[in-house]
N, C-alpha and C. Protein backbone atom coordinates (compact mmCIF):
# COMPACT_ATOMS: atom_id res chain seq x y z
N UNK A 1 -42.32 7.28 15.24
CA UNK A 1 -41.24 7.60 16.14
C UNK A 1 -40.97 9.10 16.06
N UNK A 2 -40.84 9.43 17.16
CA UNK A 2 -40.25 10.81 17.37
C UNK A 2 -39.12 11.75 17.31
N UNK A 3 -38.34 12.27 16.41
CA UNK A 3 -37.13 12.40 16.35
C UNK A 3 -37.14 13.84 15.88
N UNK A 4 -36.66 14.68 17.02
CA UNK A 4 -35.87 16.31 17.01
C UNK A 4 -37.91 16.79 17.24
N UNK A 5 -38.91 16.23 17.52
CA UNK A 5 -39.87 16.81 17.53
C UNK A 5 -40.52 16.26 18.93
N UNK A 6 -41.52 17.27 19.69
CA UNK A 6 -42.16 16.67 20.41
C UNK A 6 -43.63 16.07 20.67
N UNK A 7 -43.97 16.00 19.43
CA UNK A 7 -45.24 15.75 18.81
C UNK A 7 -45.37 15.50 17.78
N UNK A 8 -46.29 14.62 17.63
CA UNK A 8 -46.45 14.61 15.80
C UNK A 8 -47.89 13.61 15.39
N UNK A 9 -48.69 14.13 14.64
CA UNK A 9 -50.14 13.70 13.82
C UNK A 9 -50.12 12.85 12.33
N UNK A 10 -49.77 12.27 12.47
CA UNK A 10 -49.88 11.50 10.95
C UNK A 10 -51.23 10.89 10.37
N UNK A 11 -52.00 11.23 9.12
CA UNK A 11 -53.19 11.16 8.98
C UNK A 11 -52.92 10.09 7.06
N UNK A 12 -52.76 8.84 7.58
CA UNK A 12 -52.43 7.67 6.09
C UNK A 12 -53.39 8.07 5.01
N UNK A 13 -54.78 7.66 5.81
CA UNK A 13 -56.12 8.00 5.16
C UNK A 13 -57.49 8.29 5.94
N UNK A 14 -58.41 8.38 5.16
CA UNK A 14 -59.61 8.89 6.02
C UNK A 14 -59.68 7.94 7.05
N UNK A 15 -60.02 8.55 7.81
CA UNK A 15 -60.15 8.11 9.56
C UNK A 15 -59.07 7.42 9.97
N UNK A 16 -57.59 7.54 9.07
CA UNK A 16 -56.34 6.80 9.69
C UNK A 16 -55.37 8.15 10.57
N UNK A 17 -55.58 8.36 11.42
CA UNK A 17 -54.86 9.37 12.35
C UNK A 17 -54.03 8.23 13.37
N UNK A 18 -52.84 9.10 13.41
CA UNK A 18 -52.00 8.80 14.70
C UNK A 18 -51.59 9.70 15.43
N UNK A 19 -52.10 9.76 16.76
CA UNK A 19 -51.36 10.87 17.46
C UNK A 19 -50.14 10.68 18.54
N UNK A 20 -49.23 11.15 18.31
CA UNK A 20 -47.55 10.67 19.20
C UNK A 20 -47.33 12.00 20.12
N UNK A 21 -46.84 11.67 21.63
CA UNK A 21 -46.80 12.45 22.14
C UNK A 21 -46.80 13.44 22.92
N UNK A 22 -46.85 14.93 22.88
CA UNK A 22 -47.25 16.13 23.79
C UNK A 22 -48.95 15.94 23.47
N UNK A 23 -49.03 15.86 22.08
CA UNK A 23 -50.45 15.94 21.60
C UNK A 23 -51.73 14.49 22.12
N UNK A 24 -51.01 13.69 21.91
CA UNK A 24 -51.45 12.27 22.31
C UNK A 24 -52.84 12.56 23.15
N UNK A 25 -52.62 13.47 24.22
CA UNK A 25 -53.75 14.02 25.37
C UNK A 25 -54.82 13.97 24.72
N UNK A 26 -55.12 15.11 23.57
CA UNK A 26 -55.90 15.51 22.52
C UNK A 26 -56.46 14.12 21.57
N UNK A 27 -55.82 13.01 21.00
CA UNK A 27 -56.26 12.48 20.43
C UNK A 27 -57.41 12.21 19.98
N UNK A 28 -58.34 12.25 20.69
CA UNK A 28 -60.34 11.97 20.20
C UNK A 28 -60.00 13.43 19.29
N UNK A 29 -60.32 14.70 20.11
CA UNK A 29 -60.37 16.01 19.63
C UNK A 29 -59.67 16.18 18.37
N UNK A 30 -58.32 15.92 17.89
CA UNK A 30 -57.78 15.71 17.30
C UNK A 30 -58.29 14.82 15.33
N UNK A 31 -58.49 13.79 16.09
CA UNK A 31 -59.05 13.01 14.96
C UNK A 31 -60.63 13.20 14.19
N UNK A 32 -61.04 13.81 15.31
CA UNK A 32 -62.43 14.30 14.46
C UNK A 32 -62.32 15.74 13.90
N UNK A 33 -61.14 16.57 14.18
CA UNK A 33 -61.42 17.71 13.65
C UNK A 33 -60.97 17.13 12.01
N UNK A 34 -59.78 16.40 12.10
CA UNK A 34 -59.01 15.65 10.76
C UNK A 34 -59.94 15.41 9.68
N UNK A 35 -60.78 14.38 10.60
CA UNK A 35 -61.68 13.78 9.83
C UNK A 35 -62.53 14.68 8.91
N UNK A 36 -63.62 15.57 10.27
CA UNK A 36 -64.26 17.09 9.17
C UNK A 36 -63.35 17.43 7.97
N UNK A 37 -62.22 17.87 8.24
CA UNK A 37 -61.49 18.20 7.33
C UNK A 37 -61.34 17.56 6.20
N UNK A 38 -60.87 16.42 5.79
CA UNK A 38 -61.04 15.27 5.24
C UNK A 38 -59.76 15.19 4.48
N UNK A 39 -58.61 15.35 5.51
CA UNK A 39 -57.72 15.15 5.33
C UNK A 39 -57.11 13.95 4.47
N UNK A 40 -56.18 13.73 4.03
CA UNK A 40 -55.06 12.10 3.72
C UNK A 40 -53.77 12.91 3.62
N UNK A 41 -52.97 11.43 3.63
CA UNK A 41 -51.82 11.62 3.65
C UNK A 41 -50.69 13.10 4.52
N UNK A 42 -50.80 13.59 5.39
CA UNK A 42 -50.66 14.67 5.78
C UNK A 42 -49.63 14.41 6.88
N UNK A 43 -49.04 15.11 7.53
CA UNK A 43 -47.89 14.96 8.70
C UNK A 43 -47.78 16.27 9.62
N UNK A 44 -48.19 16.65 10.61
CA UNK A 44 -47.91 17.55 11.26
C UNK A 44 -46.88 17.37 12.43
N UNK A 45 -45.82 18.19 12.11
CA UNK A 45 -45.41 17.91 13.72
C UNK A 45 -44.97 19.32 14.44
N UNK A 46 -44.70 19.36 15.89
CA UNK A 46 -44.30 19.96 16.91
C UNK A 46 -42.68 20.46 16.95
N UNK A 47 -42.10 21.04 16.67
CA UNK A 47 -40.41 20.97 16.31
C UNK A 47 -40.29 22.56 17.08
N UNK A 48 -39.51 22.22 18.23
CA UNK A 48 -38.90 23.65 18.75
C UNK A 48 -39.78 24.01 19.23
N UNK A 49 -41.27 24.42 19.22
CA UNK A 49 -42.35 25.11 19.46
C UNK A 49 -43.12 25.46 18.50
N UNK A 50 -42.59 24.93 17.01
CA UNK A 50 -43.44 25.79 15.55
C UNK A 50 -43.68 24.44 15.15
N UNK A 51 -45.66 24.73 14.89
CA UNK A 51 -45.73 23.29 13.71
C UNK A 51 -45.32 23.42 12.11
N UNK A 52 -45.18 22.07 12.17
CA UNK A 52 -44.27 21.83 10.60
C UNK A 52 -45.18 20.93 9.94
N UNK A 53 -45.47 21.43 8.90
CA UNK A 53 -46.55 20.49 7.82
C UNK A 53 -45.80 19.83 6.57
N UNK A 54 -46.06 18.72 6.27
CA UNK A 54 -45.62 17.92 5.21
C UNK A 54 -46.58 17.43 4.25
N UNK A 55 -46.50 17.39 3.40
CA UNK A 55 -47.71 16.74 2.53
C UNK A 55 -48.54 18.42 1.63
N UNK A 56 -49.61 17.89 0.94
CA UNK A 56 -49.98 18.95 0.08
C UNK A 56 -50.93 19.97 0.53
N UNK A 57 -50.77 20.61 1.75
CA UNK A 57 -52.37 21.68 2.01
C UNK A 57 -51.51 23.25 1.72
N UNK A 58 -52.93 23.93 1.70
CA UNK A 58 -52.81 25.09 0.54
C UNK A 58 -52.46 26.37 2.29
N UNK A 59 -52.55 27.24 1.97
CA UNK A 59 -51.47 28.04 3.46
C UNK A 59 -53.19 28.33 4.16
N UNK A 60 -54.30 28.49 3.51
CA UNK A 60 -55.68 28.40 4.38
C UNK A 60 -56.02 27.30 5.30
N UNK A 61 -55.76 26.39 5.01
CA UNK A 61 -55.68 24.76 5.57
C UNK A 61 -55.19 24.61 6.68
N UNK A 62 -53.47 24.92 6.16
CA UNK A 62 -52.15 25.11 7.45
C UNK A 62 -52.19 26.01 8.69
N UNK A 63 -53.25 26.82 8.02
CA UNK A 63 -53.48 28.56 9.04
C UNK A 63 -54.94 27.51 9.98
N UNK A 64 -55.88 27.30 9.64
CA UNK A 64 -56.52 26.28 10.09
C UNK A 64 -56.55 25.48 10.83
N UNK A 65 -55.79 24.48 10.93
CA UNK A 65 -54.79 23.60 11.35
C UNK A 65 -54.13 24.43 12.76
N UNK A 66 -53.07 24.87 12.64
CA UNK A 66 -52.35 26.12 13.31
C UNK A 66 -53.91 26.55 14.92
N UNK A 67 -54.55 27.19 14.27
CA UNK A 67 -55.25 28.02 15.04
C UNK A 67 -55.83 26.69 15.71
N UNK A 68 -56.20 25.58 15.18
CA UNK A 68 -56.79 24.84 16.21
C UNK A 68 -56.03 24.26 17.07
N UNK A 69 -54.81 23.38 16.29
CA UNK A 69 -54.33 23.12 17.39
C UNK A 69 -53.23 23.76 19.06
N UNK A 70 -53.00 25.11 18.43
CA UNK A 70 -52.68 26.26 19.44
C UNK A 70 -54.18 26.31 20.54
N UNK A 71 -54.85 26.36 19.93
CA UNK A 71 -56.02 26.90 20.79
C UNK A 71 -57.08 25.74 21.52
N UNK A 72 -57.25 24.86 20.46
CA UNK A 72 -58.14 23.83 21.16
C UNK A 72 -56.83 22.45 22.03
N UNK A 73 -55.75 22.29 21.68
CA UNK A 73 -55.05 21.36 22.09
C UNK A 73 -53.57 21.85 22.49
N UNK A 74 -53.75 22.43 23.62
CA UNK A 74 -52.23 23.39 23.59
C UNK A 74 -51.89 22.61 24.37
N UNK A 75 -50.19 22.39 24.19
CA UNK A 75 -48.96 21.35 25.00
C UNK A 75 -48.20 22.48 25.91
N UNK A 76 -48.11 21.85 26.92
CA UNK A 76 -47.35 22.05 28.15
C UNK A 76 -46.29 22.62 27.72
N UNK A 77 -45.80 23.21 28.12
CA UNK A 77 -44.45 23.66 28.34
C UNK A 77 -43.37 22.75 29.52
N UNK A 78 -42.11 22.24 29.20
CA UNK A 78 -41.91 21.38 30.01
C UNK A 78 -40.79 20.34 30.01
């Protein structure tokens, strides 16, 4: 559920992605970049216009993260 955000990625475990959302569009794109990554447990969301990360990645990861989804999966304005 979505609350004060307009997007949001939740990744349980390997190959468990959920995408809610502005992002939702992206979903395939989305889940395989995760996957490469080899993400767990992780939470990204959309808040105001700035993503917000939860869970344990190091600020290379987050910067990572960041640049792709700005660039490969950008949300509407709207």
């Amino acid at each position: 559920m979505l609350l004060l955000s307009t997007a949001k990625i939740t990744v349980r475990g390997k190959g468990e992605v959920r995408v809610e959302g502005r992002w939702a569009t992206h979903r395939i794109r989305i889940a395989r970049f995760l996957d490469d990554l080899g993400l767990e447990r992780v939470a990204i969301r959309l808040r105001f216009g700035r993503i917000v990360f939860s869970g344990d990645l190091d600020a290379g990861t987050q910067q990572r993260l960041r640049n792709f989804l700005v660039n490969e999966c950008p949300v509407k304005r709207g």
